[in-house]
C-alpha atoms as a PDB file:
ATOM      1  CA  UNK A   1       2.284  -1.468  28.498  1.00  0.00           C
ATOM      2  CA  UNK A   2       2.229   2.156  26.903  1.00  0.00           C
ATOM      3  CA  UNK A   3      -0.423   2.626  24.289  1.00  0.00           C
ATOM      4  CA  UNK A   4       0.311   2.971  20.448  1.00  0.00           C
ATOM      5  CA  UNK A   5       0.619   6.564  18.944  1.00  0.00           C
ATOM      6  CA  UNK A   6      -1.161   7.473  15.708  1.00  0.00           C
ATOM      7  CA  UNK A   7       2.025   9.176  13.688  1.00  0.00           C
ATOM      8  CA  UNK A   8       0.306  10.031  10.590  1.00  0.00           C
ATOM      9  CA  UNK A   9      -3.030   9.828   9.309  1.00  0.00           C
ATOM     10  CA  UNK A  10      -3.691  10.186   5.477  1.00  0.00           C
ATOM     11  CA  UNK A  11      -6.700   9.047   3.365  1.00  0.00           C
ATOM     12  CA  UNK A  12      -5.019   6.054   1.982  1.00  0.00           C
ATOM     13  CA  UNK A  13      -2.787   4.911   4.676  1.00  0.00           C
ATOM     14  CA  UNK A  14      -1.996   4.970   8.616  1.00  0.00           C
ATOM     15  CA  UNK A  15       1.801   5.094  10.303  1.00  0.00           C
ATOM     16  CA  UNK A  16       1.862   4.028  13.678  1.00  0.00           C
ATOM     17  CA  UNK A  17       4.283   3.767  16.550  1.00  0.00           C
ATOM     18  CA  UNK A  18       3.557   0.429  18.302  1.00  0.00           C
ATOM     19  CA  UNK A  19       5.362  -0.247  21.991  1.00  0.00           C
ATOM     20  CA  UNK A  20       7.349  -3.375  22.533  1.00  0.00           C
ATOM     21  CA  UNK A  21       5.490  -6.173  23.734  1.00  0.00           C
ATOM     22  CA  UNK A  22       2.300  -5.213  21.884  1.00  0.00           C
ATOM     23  CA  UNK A  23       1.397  -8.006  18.753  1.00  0.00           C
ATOM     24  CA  UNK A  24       0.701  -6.136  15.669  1.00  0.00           C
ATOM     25  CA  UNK A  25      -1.689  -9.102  14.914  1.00  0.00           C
ATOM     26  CA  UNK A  26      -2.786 -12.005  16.279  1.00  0.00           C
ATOM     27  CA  UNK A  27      -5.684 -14.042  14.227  1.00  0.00           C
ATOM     28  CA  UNK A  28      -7.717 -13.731  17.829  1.00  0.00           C
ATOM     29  CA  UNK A  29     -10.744 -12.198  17.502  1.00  0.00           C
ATOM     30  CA  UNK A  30     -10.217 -12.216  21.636  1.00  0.00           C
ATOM     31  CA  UNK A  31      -6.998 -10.800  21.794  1.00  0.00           C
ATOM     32  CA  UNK A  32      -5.762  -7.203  22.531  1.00  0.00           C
ATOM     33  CA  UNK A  33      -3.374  -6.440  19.676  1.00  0.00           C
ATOM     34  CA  UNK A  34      -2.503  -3.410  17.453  1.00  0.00           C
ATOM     35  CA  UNK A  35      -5.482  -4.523  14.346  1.00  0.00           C
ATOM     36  CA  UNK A  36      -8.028  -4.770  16.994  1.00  0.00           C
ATOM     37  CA  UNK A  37      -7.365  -2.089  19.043  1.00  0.00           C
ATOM     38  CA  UNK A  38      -7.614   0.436  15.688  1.00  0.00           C
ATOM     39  CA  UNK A  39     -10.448  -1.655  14.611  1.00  0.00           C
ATOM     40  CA  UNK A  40     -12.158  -0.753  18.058  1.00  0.00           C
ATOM     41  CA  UNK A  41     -11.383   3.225  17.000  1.00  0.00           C
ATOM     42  CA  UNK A  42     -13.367   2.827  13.962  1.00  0.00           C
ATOM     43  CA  UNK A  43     -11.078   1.737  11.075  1.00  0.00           C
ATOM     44  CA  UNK A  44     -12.813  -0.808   9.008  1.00  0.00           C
ATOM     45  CA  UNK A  45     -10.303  -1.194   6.164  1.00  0.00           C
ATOM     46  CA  UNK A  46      -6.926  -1.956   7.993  1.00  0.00           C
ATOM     47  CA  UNK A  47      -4.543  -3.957   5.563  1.00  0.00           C
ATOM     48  CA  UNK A  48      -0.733  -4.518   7.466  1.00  0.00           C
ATOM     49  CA  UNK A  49       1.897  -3.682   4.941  1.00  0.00           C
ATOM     50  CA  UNK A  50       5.051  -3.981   7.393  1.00  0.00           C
ATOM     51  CA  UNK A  51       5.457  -6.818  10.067  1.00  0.00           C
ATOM     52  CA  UNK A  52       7.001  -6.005  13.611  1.00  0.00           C
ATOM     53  CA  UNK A  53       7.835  -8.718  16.185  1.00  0.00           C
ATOM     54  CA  UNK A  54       5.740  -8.342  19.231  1.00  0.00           C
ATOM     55  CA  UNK A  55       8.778  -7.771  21.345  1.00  0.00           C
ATOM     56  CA  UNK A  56      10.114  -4.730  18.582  1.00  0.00           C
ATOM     57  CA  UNK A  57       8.805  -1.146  19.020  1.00  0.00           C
ATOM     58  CA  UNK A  58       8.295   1.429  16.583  1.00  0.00           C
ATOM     59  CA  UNK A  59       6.746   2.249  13.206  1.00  0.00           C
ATOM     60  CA  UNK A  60       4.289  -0.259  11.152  1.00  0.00           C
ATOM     61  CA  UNK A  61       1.798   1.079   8.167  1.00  0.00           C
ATOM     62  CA  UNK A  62      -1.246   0.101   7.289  1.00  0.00           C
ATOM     63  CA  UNK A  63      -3.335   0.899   4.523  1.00  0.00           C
ATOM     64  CA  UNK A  64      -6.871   2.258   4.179  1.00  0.00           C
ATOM     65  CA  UNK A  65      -8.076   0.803   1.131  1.00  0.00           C
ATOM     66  CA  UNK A  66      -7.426  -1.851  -0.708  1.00  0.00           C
ATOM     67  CA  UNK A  67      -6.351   0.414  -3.890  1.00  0.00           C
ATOM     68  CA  UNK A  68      -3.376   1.970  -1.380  1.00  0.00           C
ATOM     69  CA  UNK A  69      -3.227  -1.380  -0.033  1.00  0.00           C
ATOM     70  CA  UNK A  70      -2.065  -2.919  -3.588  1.00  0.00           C
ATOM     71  CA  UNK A  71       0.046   0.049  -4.523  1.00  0.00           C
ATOM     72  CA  UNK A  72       1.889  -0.145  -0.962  1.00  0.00           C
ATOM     73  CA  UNK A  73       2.278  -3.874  -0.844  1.00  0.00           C
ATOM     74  CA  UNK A  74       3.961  -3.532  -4.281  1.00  0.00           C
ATOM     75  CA  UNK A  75       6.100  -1.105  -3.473  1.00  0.00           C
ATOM     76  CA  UNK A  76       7.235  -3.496  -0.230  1.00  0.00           C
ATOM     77  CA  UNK A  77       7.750  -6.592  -2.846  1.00  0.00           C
ATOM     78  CA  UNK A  78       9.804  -4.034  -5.396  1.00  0.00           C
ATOM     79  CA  UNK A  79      12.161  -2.749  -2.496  1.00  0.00           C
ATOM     80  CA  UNK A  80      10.688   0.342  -2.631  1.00  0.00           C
ATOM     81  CA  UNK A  81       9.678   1.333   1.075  1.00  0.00           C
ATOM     82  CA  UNK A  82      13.002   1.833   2.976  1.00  0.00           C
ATOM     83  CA  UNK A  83      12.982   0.326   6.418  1.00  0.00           C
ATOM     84  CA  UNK A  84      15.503   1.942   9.019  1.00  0.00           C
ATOM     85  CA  UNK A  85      16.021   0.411  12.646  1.00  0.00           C
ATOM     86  CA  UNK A  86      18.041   1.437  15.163  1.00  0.00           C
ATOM     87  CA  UNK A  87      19.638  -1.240  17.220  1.00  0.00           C
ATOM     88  CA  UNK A  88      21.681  -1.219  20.956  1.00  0.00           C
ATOM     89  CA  UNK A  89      24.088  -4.378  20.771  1.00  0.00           C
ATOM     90  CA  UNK A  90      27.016  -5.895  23.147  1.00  0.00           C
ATOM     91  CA  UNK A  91      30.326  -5.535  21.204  1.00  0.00           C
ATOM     92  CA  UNK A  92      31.616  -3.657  18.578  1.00  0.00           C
ATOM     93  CA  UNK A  93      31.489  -3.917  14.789  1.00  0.00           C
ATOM     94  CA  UNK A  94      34.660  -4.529  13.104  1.00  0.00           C
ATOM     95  CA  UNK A  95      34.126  -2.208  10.017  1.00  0.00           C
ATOM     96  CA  UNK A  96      31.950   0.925  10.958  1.00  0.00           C
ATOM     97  CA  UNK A  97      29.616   0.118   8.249  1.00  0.00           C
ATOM     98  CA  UNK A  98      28.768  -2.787   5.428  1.00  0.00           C
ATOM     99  CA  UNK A  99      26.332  -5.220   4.430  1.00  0.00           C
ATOM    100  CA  UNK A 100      25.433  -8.158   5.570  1.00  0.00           C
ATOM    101  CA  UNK A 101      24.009 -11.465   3.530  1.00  0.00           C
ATOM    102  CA  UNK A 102      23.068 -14.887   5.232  1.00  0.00           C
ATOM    103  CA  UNK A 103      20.996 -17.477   4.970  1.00  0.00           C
ATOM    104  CA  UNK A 104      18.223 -17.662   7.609  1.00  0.00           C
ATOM    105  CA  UNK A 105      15.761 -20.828   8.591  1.00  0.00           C
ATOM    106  CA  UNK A 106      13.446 -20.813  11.137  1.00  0.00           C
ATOM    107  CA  UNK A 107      13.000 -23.678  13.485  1.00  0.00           C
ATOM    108  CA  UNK A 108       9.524 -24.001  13.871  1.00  0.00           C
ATOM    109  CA  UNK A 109       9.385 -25.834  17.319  1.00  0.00           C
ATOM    110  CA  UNK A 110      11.251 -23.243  18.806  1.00  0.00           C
ATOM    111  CA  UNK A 111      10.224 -20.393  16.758  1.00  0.00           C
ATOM    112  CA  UNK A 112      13.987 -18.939  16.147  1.00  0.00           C
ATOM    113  CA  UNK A 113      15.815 -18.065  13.409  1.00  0.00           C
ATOM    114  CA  UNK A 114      19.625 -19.302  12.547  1.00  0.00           C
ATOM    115  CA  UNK A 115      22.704 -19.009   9.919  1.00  0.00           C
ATOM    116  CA  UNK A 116      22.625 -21.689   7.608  1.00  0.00           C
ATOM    117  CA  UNK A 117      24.628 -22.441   4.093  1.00  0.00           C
ATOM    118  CA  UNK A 118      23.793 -20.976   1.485  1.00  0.00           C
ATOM    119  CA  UNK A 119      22.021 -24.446  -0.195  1.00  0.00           C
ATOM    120  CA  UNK A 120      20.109 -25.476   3.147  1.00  0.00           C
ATOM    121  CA  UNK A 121      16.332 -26.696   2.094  1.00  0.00           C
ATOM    122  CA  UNK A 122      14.245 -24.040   3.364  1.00  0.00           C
ATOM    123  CA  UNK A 123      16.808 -21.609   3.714  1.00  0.00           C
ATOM    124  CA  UNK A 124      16.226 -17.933   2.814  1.00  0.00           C
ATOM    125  CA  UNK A 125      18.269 -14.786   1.807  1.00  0.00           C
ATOM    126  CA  UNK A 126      18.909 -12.268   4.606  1.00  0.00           C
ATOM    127  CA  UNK A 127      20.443  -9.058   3.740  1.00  0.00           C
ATOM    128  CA  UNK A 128      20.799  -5.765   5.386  1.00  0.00           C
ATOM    129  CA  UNK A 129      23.331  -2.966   5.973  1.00  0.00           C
ATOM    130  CA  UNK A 130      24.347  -1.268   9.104  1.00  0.00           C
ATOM    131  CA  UNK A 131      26.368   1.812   9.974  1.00  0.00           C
ATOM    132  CA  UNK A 132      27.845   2.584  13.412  1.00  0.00           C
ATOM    133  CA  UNK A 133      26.682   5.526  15.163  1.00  0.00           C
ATOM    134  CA  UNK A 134      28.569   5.349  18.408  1.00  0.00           C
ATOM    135  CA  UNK A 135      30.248   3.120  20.544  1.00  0.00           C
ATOM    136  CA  UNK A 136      30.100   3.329  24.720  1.00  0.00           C
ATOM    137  CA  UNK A 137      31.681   1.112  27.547  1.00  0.00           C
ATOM    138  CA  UNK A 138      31.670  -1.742  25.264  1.00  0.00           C
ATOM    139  CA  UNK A 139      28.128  -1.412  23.390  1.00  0.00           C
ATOM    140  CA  UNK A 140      27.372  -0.062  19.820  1.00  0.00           C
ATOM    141  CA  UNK A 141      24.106   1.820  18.777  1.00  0.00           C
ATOM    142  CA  UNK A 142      24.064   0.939  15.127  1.00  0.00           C
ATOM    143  CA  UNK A 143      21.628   2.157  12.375  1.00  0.00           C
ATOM    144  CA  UNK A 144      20.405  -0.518  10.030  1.00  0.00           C
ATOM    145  CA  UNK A 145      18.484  -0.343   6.688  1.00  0.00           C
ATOM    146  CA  UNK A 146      16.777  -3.647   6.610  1.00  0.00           C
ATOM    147  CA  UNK A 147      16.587  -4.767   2.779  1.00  0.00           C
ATOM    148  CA  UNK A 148      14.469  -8.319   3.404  1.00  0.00           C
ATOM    149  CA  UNK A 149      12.120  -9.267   5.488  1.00  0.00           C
ATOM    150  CA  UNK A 150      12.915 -12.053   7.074  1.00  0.00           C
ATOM    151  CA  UNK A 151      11.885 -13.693  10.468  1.00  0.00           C
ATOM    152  CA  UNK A 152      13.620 -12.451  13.582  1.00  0.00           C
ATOM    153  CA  UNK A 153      16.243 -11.149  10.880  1.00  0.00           C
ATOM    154  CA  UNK A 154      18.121  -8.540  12.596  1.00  0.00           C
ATOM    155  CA  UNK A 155      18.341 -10.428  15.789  1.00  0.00           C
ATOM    156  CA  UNK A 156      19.404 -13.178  13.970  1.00  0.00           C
ATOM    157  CA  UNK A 157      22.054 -11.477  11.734  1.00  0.00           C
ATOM    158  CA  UNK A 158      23.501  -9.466  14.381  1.00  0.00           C
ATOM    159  CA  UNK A 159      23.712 -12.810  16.983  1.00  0.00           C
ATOM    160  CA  UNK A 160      25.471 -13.902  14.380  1.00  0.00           C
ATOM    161  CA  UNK A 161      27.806 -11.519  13.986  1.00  0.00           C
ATOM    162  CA  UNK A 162      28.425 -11.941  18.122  1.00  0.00           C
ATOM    163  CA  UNK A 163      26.649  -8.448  18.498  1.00  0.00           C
ATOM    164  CA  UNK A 164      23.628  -9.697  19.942  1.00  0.00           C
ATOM    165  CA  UNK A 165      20.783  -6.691  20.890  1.00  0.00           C
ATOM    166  CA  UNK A 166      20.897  -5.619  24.842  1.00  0.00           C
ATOM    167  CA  UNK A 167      18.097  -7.790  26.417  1.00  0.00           C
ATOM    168  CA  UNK A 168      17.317 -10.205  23.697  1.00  0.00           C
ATOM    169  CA  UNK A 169      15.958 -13.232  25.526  1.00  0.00           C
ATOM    170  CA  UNK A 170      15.836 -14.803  22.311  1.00  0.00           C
ATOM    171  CA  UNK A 171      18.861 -14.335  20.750  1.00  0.00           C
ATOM    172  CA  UNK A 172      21.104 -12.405  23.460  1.00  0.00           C
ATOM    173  CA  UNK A 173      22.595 -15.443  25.452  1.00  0.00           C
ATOM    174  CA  UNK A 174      24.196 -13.484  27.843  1.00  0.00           C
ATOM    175  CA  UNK A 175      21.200 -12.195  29.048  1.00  0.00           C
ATOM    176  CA  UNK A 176      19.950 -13.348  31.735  1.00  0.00           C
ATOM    177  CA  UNK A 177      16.913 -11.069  32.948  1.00  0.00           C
ATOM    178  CA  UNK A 178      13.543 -10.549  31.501  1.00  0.00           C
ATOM    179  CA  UNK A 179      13.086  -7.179  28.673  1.00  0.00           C
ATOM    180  CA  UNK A 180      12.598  -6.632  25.282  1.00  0.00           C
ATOM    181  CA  UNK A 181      15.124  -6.203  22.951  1.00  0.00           C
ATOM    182  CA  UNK A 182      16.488  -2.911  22.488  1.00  0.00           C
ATOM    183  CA  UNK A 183      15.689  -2.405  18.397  1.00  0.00           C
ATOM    184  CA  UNK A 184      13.258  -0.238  17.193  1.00  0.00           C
ATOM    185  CA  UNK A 185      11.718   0.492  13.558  1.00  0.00           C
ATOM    186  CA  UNK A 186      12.930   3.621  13.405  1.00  0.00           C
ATOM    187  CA  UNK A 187      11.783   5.275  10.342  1.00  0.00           C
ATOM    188  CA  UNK A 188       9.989   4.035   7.432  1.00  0.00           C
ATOM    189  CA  UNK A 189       9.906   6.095   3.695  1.00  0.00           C
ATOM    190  CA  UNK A 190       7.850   4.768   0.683  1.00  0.00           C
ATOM    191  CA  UNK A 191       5.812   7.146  -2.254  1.00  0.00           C
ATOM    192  CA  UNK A 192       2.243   8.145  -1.172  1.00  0.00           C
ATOM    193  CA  UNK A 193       0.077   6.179  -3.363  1.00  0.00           C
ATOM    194  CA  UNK A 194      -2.619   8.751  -3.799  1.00  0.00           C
ATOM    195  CA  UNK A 195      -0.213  11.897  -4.859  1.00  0.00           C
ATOM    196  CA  UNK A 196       3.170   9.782  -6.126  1.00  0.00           C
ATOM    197  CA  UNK A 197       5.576  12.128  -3.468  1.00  0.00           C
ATOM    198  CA  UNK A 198       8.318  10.255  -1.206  1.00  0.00           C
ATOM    199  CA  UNK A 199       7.332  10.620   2.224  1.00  0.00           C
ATOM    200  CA  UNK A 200       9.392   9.549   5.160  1.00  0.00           C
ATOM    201  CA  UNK A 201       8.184   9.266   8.888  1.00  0.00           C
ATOM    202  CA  UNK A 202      10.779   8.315  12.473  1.00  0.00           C
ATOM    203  CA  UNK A 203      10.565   7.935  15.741  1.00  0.00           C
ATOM    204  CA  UNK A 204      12.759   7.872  18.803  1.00  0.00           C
ATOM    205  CA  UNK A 205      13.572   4.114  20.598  1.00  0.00           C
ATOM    206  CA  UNK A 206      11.906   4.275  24.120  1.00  0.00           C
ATOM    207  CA  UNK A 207      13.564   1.316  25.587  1.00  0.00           C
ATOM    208  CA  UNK A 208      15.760   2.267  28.193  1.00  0.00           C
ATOM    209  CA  UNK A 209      19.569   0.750  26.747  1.00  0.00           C
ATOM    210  CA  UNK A 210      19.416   3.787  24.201  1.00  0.00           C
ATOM    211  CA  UNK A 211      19.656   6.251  26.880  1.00  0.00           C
ATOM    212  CA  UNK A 212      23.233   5.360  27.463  1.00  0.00           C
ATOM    213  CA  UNK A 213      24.174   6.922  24.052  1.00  0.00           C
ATOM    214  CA  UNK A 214      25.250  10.615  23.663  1.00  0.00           C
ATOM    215  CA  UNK A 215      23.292  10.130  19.988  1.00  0.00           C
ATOM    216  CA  UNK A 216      20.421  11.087  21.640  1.00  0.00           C
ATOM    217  CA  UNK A 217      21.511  13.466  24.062  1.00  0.00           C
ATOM    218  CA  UNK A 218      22.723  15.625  21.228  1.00  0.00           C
ATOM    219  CA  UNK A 219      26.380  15.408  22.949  1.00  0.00           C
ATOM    220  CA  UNK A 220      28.647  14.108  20.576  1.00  0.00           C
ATOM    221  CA  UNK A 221      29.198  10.478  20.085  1.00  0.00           C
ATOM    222  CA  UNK A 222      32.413   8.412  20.432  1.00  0.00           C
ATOM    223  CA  UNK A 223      33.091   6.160  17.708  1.00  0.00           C
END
């Protein structure tokens, strides 16, 4: 497993780039996740402001006091820290871009998430937006600005939409192998609590299904 990357370092909060298959927390005081290991490099004052799925790479911030931490986690309930992922799925889209609302609940016994109606007990609001970026030999890279939080959303959504993510064991029934899935937080942008300016901070998916698309070759992309 590659190791995290440190992405930006300020006095009141840390981004981080955390590889797939790496827990951002785990409540184990035993087990080797992303908390502990920057506990182990001296941070005393960690407080998570953005979940990640242990199988999802990319970018999760933390704050560094609890004054940032309030101001941070406020702006996260308010909708004010933009979340951007970038996702490889089977199919294509039918519209190149548009929103998407459902209504997610979670199974607890097997720990997925699925499309309810709208009135199901327990049932919560799931809403994002995608754009396409390009399309190759059958499989989309789409960009998606994630406006709730909700458990395994994206996978979820996009299963949904029968454009399940390239090696999601979860949620990708057509795959039959073992991987991650191939979404990544991609960038994150919120207002620096300790001098009120927007800042914005990305990273480039590592898992290998991206390399397919000419997006990242800097070719130009079919769509």
């Amino acid at each position: 497993m590659s190791k995290f990357v440190k992405i930006c370092e300020r006095k009141d909060f840390l981004c981080v780039y955390k590889p797939a298959g790496l827990p951002v927390q785990t409540g184990n005081p035993m087990a080797e996740d992303l908390e502990h290991l920057l506990r182990g490099e001296g941070y005393d004052h960690l407080s998570l402001i953005n979940r990640l799925d242990q199988p999802v790479e990319g970018l999760v911030l933390f704050a560094l006091n609890r004054k940032s931490a309030a101001a941070l986690s406020r702006q996260l309930t308010e909708g004010r820290i933009e979340k951007t992922y970038l996702a490889a799925v089977e199919g294509v889209p039918e519209e190149k871009e548009g929103r998407v609302t459902d209504f997610l609940l979670t199974d607890r016994k097997t720990n997925l998430a699925r499309v309810v109606p709208e009135h199901t007990p327990e049932a919560k609001k799931a809403v994002l937006d995608y754009r396409l970026l390009e399309t190759k030999e059958g499989k989309s890279l789409l960009r998606i600005n994630l406006l709730t939080g909700r458990h395994h959303q994206i996978r979820a959504q996009l299963a949904n939409l029968r454009l399940p993510i390239l090696e999601d064991m979860k949620y990708n029934t057509d795959f039959k192998g073992k991987g991650f899935p191939a979404l990544c937080s991609h960038a994150l942008s919120f207002t620096e609590p300790s001098t009120g300016k927007r800042v914005t901070f990305s990273v480039l998916p590592r898992h290998e299904a991206f390399r397919a698309f000419d997006f990242f070759s800097g070719e130009q992309p079919q769509i």
